[in-house]
PDB file of N, CA and C in Angstrom:
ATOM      1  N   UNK A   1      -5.660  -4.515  28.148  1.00  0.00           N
ATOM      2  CA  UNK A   1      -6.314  -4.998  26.954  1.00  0.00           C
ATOM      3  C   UNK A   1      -6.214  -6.520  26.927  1.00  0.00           C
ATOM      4  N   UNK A   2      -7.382  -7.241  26.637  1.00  0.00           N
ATOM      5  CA  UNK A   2      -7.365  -8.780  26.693  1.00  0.00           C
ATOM      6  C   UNK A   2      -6.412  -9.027  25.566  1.00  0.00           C
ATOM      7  N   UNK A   3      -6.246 -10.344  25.802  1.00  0.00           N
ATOM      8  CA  UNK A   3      -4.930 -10.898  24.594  1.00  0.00           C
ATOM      9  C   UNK A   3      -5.966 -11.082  23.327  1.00  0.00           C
ATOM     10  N   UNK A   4      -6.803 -11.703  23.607  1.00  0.00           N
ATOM     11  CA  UNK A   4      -7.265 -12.034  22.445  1.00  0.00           C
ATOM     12  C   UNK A   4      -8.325 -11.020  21.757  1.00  0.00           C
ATOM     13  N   UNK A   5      -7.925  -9.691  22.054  1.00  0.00           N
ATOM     14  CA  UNK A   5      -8.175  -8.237  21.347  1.00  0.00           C
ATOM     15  C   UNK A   5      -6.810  -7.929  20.629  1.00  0.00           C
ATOM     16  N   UNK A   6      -6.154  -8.776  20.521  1.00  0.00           N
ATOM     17  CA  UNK A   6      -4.618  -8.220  19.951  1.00  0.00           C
ATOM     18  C   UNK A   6      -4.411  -9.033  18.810  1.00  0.00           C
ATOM     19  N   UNK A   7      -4.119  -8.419  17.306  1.00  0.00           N
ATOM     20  CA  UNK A   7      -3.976  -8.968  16.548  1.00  0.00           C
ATOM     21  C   UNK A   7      -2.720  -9.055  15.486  1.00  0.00           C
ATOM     22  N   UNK A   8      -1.854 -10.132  15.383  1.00  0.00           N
ATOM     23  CA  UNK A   8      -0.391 -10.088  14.583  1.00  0.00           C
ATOM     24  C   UNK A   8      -0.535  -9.868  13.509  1.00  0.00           C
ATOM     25  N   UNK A   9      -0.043  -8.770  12.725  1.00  0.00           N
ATOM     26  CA  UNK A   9      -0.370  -8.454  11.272  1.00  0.00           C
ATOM     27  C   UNK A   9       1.080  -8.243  10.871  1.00  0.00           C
ATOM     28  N   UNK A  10       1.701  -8.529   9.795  1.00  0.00           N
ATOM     29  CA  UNK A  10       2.665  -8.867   8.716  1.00  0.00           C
ATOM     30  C   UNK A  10       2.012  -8.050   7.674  1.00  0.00           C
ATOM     31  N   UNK A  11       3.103  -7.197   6.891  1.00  0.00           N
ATOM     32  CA  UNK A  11       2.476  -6.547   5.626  1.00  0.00           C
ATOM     33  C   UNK A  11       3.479  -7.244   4.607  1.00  0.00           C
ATOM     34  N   UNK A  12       3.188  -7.941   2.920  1.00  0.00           N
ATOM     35  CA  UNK A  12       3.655  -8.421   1.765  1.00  0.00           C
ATOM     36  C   UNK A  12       3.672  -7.002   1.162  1.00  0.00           C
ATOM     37  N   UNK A  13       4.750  -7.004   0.626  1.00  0.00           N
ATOM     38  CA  UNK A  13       5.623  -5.732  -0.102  1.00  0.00           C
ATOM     39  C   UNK A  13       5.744  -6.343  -1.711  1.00  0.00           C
ATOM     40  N   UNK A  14       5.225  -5.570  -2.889  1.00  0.00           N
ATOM     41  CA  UNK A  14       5.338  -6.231  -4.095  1.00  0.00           C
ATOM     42  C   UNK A  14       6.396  -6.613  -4.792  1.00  0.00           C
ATOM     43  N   UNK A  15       7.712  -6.788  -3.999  1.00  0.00           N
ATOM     44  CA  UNK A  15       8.730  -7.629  -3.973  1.00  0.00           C
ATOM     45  C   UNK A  15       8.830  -8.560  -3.288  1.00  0.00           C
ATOM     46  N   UNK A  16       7.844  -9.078  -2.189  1.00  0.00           N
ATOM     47  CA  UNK A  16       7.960 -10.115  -1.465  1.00  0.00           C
ATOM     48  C   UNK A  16       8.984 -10.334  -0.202  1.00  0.00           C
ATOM     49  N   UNK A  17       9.090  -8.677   0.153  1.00  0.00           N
ATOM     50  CA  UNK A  17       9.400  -8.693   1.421  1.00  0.00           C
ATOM     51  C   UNK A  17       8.624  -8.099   2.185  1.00  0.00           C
ATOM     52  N   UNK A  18       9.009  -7.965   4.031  1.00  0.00           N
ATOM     53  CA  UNK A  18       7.955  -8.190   4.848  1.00  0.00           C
ATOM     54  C   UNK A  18       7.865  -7.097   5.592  1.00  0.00           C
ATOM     55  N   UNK A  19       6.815  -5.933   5.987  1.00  0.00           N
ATOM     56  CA  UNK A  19       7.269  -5.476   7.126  1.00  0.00           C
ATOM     57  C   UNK A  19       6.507  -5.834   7.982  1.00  0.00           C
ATOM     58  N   UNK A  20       7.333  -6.047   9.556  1.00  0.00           N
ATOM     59  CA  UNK A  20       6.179  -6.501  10.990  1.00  0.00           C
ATOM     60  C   UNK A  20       7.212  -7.692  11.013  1.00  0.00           C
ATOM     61  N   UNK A  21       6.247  -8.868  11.704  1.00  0.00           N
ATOM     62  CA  UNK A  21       4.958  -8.544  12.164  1.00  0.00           C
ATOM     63  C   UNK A  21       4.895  -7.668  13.414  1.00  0.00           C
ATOM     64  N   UNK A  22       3.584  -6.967  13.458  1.00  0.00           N
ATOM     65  CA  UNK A  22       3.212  -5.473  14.221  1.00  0.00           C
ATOM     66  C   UNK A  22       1.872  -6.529  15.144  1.00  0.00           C
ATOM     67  N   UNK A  23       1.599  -6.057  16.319  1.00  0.00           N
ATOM     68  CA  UNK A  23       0.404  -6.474  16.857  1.00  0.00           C
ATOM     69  C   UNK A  23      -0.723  -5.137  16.823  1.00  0.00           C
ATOM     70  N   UNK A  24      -1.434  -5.193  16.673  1.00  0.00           N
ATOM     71  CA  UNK A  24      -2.772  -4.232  16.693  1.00  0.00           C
ATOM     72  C   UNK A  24      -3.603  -4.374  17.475  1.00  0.00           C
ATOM     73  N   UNK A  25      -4.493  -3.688  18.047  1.00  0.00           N
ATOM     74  CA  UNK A  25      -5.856  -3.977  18.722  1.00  0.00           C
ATOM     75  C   UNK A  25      -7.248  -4.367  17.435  1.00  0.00           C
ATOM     76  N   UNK A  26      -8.007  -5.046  17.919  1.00  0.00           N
ATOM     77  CA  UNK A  26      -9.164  -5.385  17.082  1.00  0.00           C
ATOM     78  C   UNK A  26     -10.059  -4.022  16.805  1.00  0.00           C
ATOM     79  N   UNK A  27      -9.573  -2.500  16.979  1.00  0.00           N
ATOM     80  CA  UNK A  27     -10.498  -1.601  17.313  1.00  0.00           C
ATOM     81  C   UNK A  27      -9.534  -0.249  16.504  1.00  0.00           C
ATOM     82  N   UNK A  28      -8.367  -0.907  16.291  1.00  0.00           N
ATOM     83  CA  UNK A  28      -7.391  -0.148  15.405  1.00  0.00           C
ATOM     84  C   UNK A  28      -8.035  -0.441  13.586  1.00  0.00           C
ATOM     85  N   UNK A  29      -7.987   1.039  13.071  1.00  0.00           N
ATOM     86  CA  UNK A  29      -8.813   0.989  11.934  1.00  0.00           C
ATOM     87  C   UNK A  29      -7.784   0.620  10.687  1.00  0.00           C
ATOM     88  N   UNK A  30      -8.286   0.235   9.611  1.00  0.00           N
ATOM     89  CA  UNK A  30      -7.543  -0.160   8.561  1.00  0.00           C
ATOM     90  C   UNK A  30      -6.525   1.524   7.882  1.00  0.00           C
ATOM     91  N   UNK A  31      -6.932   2.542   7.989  1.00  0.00           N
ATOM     92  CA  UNK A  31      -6.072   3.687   7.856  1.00  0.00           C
ATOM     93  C   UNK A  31      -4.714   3.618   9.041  1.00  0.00           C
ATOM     94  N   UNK A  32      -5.117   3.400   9.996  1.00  0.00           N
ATOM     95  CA  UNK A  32      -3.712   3.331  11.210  1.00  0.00           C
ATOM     96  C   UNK A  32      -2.779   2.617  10.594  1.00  0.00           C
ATOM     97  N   UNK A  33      -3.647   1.449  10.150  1.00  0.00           N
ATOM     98  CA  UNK A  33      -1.856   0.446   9.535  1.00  0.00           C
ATOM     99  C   UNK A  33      -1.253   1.206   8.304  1.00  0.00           C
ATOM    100  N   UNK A  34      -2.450   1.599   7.354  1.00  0.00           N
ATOM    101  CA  UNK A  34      -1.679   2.193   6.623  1.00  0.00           C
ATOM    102  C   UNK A  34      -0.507   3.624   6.647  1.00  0.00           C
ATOM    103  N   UNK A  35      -0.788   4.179   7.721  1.00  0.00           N
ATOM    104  CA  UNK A  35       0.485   5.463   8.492  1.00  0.00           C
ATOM    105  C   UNK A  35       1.278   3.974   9.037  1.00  0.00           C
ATOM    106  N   UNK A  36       1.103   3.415   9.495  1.00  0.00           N
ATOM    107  CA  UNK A  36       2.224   2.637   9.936  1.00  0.00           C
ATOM    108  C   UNK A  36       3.268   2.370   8.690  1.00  0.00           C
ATOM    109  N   UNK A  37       2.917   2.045   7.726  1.00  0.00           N
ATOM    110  CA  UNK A  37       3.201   0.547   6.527  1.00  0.00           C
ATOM    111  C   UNK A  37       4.519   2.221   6.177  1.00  0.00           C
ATOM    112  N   UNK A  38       3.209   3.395   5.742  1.00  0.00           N
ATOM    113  CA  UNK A  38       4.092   4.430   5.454  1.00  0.00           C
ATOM    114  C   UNK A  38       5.629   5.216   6.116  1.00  0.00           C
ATOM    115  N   UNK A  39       5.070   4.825   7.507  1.00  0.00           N
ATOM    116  CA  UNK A  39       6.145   5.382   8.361  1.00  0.00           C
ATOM    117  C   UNK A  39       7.321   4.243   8.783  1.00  0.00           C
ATOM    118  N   UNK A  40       6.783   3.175   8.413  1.00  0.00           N
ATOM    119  CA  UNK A  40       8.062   2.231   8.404  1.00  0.00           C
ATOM    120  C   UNK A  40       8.571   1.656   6.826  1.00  0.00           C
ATOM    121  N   UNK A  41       7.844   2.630   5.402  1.00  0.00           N
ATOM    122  CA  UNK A  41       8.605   1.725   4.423  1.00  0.00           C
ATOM    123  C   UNK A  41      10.106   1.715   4.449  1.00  0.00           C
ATOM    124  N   UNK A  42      10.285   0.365   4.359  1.00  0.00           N
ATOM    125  CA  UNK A  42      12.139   0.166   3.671  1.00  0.00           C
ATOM    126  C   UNK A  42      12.548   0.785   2.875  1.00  0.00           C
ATOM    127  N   UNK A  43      13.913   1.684   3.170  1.00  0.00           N
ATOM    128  CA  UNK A  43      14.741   1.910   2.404  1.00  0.00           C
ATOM    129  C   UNK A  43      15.126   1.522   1.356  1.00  0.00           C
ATOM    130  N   UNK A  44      15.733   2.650   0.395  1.00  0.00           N
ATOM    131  CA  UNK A  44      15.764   1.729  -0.975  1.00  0.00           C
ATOM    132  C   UNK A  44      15.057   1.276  -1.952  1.00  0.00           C
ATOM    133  N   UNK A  45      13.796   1.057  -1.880  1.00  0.00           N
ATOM    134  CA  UNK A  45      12.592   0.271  -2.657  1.00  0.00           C
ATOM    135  C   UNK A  45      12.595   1.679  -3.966  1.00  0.00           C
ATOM    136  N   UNK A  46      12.250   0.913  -4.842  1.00  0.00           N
ATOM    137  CA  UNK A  46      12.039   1.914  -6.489  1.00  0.00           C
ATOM    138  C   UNK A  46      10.743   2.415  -6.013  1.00  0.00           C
ATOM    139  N   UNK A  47       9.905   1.560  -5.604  1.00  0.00           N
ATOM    140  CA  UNK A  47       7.893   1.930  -5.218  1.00  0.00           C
ATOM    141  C   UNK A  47       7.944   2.805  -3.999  1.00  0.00           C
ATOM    142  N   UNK A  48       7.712   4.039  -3.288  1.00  0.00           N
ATOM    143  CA  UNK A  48       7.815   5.013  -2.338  1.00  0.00           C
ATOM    144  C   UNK A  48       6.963   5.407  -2.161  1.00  0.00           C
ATOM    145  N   UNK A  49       5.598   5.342  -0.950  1.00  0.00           N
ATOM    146  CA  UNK A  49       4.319   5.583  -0.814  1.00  0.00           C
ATOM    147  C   UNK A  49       4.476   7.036  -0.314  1.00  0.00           C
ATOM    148  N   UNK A  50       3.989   7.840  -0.455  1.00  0.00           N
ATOM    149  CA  UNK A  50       4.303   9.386  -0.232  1.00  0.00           C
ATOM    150  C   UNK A  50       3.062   9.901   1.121  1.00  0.00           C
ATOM    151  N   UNK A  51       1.995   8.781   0.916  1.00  0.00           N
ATOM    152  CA  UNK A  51       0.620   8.869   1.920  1.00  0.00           C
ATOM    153  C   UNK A  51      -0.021   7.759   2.121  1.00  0.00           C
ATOM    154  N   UNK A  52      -0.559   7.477   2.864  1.00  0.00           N
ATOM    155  CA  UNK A  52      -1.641   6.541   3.506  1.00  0.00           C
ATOM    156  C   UNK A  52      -2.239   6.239   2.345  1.00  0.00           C
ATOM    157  N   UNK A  53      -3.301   7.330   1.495  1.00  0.00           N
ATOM    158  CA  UNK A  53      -3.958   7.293   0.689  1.00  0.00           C
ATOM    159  C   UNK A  53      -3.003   6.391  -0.778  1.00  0.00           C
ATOM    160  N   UNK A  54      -1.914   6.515  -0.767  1.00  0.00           N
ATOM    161  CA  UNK A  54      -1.619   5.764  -1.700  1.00  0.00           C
ATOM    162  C   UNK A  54      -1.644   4.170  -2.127  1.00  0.00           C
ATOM    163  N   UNK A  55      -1.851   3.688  -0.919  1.00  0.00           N
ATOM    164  CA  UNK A  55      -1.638   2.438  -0.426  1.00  0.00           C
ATOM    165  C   UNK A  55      -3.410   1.607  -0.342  1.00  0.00           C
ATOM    166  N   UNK A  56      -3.055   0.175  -0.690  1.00  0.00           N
ATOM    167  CA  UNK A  56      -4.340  -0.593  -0.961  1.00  0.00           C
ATOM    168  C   UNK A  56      -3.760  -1.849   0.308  1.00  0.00           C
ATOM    169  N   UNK A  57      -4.793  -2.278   1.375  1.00  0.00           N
ATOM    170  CA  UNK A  57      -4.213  -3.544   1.706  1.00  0.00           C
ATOM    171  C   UNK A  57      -5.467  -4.349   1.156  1.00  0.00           C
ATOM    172  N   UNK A  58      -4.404  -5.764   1.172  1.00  0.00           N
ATOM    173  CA  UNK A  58      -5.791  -6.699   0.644  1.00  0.00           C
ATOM    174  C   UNK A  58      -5.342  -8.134   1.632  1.00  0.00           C
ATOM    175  N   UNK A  59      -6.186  -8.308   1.873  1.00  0.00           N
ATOM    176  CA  UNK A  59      -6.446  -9.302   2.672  1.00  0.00           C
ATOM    177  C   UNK A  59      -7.921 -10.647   2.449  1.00  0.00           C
ATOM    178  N   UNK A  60      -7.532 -11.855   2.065  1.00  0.00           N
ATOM    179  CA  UNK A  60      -7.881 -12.790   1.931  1.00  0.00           C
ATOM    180  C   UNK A  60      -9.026 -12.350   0.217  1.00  0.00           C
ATOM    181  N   UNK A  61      -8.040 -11.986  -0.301  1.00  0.00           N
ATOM    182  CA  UNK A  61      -8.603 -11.392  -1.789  1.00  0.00           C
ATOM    183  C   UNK A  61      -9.535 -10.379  -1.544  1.00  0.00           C
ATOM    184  N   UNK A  62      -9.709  -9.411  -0.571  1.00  0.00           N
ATOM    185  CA  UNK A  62     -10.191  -8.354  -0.524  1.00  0.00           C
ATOM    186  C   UNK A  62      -9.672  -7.098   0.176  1.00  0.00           C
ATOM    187  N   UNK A  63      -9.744  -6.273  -1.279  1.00  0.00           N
ATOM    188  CA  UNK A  63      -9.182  -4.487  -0.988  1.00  0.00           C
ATOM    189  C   UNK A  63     -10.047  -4.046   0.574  1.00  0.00           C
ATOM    190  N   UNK A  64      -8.934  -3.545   1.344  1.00  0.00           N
ATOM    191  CA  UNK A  64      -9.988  -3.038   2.453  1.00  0.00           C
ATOM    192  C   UNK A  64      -9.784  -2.017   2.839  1.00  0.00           C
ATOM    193  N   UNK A  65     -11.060  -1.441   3.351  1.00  0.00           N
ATOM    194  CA  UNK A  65     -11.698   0.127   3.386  1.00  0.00           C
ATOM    195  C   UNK A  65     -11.037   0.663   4.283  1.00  0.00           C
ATOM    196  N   UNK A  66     -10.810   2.078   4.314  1.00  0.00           N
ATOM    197  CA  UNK A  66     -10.051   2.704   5.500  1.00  0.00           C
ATOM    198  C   UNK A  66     -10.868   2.537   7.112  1.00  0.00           C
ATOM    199  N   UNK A  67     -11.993   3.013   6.972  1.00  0.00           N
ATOM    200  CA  UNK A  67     -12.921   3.198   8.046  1.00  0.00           C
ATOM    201  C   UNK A  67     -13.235   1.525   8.642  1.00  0.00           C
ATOM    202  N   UNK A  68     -12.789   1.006   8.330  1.00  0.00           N
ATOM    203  CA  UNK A  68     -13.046  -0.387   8.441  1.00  0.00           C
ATOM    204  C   UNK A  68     -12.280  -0.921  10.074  1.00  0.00           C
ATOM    205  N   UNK A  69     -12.579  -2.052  11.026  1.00  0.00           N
ATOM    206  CA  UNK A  69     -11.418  -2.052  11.976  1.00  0.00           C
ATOM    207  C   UNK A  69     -10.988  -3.476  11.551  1.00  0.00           C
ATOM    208  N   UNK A  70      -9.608  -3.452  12.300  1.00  0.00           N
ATOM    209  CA  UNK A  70      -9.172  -5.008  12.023  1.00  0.00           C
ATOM    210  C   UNK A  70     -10.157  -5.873  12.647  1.00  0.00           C
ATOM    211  N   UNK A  71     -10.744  -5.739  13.380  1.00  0.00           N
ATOM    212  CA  UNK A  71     -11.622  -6.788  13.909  1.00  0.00           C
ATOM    213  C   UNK A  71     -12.400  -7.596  13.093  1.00  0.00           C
ATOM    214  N   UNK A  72     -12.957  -5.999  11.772  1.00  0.00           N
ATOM    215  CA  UNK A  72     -13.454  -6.500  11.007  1.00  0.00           C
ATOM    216  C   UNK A  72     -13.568  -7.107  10.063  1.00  0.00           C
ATOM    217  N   UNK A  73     -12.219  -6.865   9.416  1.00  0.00           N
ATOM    218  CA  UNK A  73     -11.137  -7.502   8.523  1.00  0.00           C
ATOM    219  C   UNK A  73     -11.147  -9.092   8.722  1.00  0.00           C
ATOM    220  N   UNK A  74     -10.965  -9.234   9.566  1.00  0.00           N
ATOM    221  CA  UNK A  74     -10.526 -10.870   9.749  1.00  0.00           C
ATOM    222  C   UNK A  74     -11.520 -11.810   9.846  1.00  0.00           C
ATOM    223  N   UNK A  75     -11.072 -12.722   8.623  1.00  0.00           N
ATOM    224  CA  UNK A  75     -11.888 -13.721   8.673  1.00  0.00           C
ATOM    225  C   UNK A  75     -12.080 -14.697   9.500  1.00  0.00           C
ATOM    226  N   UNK A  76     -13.043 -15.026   9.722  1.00  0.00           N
ATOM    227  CA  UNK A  76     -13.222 -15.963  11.422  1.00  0.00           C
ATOM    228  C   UNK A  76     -13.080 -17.144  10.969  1.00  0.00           C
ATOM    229  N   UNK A  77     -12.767 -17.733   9.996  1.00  0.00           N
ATOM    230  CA  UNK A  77     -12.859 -19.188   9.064  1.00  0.00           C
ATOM    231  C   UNK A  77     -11.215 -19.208   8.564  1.00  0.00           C
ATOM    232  N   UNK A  78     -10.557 -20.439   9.099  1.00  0.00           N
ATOM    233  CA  UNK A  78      -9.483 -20.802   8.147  1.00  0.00           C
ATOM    234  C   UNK A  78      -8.012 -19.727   8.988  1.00  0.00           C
ATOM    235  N   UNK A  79      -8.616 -18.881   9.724  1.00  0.00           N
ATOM    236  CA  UNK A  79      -7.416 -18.238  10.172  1.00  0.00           C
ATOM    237  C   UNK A  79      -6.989 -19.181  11.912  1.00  0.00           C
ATOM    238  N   UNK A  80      -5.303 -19.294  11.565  1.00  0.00           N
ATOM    239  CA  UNK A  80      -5.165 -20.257  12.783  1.00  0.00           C
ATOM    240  C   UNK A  80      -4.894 -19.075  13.923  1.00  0.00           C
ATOM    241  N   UNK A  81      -5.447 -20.099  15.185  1.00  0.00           N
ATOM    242  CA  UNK A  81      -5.456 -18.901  16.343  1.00  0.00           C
ATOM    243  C   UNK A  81      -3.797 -18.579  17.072  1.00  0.00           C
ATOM    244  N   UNK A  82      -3.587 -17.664  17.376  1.00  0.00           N
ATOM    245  CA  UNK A  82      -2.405 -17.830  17.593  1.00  0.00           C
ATOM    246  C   UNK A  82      -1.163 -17.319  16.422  1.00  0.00           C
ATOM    247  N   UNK A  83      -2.047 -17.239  15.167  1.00  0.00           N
ATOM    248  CA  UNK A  83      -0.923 -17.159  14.217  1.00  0.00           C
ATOM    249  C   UNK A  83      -0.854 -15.507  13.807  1.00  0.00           C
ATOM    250  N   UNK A  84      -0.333 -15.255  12.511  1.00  0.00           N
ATOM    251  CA  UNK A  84       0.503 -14.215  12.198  1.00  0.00           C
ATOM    252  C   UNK A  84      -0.458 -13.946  10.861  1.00  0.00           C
ATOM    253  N   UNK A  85      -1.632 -12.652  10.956  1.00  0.00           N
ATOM    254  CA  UNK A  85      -2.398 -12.471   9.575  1.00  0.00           C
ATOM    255  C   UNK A  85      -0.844 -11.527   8.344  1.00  0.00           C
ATOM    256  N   UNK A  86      -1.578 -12.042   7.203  1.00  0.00           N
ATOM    257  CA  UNK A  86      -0.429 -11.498   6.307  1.00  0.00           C
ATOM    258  C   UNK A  86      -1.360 -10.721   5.292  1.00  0.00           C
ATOM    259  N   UNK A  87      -1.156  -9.454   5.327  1.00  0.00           N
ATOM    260  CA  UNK A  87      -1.486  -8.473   4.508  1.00  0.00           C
ATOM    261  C   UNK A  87      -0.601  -8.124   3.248  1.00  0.00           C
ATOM    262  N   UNK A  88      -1.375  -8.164   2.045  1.00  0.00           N
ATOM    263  CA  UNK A  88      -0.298  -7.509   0.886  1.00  0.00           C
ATOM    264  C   UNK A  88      -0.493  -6.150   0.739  1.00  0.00           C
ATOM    265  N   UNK A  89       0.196  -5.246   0.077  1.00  0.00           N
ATOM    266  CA  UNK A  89       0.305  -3.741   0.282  1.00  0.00           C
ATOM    267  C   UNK A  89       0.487  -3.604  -1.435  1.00  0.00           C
ATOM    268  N   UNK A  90      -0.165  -2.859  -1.859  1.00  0.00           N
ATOM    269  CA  UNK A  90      -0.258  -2.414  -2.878  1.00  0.00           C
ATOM    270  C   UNK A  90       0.081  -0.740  -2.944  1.00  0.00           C
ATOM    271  N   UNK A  91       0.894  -0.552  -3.850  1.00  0.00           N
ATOM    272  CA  UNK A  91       0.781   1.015  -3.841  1.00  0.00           C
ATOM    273  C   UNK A  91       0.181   1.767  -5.119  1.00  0.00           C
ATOM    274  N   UNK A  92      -0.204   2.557  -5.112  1.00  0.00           N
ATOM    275  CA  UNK A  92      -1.158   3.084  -6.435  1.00  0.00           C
ATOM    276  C   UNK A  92      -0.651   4.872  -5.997  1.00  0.00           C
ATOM    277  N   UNK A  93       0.261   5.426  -6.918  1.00  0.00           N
ATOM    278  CA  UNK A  93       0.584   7.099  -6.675  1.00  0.00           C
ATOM    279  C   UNK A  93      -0.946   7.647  -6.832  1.00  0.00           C
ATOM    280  N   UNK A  94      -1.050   8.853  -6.399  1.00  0.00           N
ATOM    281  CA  UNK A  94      -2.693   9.298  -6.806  1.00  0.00           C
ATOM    282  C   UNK A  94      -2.819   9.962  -8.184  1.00  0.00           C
ATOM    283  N   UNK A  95      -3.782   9.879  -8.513  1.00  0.00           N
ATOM    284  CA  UNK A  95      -4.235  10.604 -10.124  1.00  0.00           C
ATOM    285  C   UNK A  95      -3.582  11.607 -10.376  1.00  0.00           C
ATOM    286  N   UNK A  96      -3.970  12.774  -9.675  1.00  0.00           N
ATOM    287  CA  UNK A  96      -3.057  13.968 -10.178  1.00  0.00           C
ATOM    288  C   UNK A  96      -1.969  13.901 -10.268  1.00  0.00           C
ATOM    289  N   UNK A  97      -1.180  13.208  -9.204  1.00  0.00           N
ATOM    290  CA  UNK A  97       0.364  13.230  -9.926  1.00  0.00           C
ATOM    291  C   UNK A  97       0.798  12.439 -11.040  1.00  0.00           C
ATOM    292  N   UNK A  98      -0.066  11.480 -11.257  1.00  0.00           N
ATOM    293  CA  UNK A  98      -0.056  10.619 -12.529  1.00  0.00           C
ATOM    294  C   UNK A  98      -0.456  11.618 -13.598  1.00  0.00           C
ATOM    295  N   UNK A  99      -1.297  12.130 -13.497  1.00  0.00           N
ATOM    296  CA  UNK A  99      -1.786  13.113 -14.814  1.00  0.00           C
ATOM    297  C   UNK A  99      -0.911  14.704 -14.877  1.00  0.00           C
ATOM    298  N   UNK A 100      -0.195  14.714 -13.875  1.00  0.00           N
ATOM    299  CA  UNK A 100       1.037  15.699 -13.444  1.00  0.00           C
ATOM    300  C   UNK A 100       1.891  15.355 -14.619  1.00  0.00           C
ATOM    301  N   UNK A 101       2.630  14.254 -14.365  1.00  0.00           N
ATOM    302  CA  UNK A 101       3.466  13.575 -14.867  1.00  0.00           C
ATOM    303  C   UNK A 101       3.489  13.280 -16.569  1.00  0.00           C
ATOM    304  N   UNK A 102       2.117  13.055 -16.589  1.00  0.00           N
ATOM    305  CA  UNK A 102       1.902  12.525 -18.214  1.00  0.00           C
ATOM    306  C   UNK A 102       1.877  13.847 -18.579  1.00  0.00           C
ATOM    307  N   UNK A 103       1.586  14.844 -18.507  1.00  0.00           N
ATOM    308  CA  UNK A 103       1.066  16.526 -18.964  1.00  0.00           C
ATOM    309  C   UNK A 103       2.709  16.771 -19.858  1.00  0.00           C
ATOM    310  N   UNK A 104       3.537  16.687 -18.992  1.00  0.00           N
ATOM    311  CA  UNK A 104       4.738  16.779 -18.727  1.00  0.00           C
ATOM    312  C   UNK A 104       5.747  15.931 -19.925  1.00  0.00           C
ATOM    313  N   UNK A 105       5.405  14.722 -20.051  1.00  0.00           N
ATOM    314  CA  UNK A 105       5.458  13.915 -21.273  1.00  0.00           C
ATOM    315  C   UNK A 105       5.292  14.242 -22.406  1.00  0.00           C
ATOM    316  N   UNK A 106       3.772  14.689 -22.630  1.00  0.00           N
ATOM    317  CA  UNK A 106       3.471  14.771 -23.401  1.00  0.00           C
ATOM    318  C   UNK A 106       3.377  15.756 -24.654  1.00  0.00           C
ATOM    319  N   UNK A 107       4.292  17.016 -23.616  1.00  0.00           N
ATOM    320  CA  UNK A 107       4.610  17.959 -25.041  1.00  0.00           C
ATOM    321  C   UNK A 107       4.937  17.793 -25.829  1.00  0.00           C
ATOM    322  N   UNK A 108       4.318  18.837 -26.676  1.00  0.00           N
ATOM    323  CA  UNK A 108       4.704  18.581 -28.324  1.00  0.00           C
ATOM    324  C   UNK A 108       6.331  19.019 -28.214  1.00  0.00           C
ATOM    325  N   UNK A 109       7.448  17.848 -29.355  1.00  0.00           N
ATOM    326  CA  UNK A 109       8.431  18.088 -29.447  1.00  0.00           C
ATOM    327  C   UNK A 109       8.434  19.013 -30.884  1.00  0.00           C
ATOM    328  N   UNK A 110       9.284  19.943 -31.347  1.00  0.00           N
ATOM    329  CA  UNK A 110       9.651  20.964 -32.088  1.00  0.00           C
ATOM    330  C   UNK A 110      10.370  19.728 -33.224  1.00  0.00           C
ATOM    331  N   UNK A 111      10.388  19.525 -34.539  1.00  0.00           N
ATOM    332  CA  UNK A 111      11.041  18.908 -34.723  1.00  0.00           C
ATOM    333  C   UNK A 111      11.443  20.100 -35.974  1.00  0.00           C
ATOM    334  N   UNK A 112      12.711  19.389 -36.094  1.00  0.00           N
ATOM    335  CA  UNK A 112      13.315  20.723 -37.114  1.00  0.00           C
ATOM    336  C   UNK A 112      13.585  19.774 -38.763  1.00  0.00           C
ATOM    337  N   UNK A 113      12.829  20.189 -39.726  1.00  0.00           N
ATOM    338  CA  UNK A 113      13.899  19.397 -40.372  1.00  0.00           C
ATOM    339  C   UNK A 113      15.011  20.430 -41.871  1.00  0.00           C
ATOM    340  N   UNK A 114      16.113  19.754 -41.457  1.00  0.00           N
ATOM    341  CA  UNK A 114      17.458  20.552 -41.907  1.00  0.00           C
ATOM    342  C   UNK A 114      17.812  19.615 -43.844  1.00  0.00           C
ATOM    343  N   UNK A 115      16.701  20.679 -45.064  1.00  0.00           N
ATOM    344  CA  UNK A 115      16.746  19.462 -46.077  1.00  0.00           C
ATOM    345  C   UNK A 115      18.116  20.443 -46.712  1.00  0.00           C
ATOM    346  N   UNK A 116      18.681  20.086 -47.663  1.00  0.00           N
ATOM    347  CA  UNK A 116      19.783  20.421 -48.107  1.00  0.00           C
ATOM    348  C   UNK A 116      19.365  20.021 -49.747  1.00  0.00           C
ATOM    349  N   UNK A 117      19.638  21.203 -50.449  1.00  0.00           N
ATOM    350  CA  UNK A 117      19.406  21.260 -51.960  1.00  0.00           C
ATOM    351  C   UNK A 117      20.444  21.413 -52.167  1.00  0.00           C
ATOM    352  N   UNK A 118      21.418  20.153 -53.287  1.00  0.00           N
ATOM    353  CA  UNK A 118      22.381  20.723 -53.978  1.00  0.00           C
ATOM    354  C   UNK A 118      22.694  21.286 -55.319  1.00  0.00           C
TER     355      UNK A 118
END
């Protein structure tokens, strides 16, 4: 594979730590990193991506598509050659377990009230 089909990608964690940097091929799709990001999150973190699908990368202020390749991703303007692209990682749980969760909340509590006549 030519070198300059190989691309250094760094992922930003919404604490502002790092995982990578990872090299990629220009032909590796924006879903691959995301099984990566998943299969290497850090230990410890409160935020725990459970799937690929949970996860948003954004790159140079834009959310990017799974089907997408890094090749395509990268902006040909302003990026230095040689250097290290930096991706932020967003995690978003999916709907249903969010609406899992709230269901769950949201029962009605029983409230009792105990009046006392003297």
């Amino acid at each position: 594979m030519p070198e300059e089909d190989l691309v250094d990608i760094k992922f930003r964690l919404y604490d502002g730590s790092d995982i990578g940097p990872f090299r990629y091929s220009s032909a590796a799709t924006v879903d691959v990193l995301k099984q990566r990001i998943v299969s290497d999150w850090p230990k410890g973190k409160t935020v725990i991506p459970k799937a690929a699908n949970e996860l948003k990368l954004i790159n140079s202020g834009k959310i990017l598509e799974n089907n997408k390749t890094v090749g395509q991703c990268k902006v040909p303007f302003g990026e230095i050659g040689g250097g290290v692209i930096v991706m932020h990682v967003v995690v978003q749980p999916s709907l249903s377990k969010a609406k899992a969760e709230k269901k769950i909340d949201d029962t009605p509590k029983k409230v009792a009230c105990s009046c006392s006549i003297l």
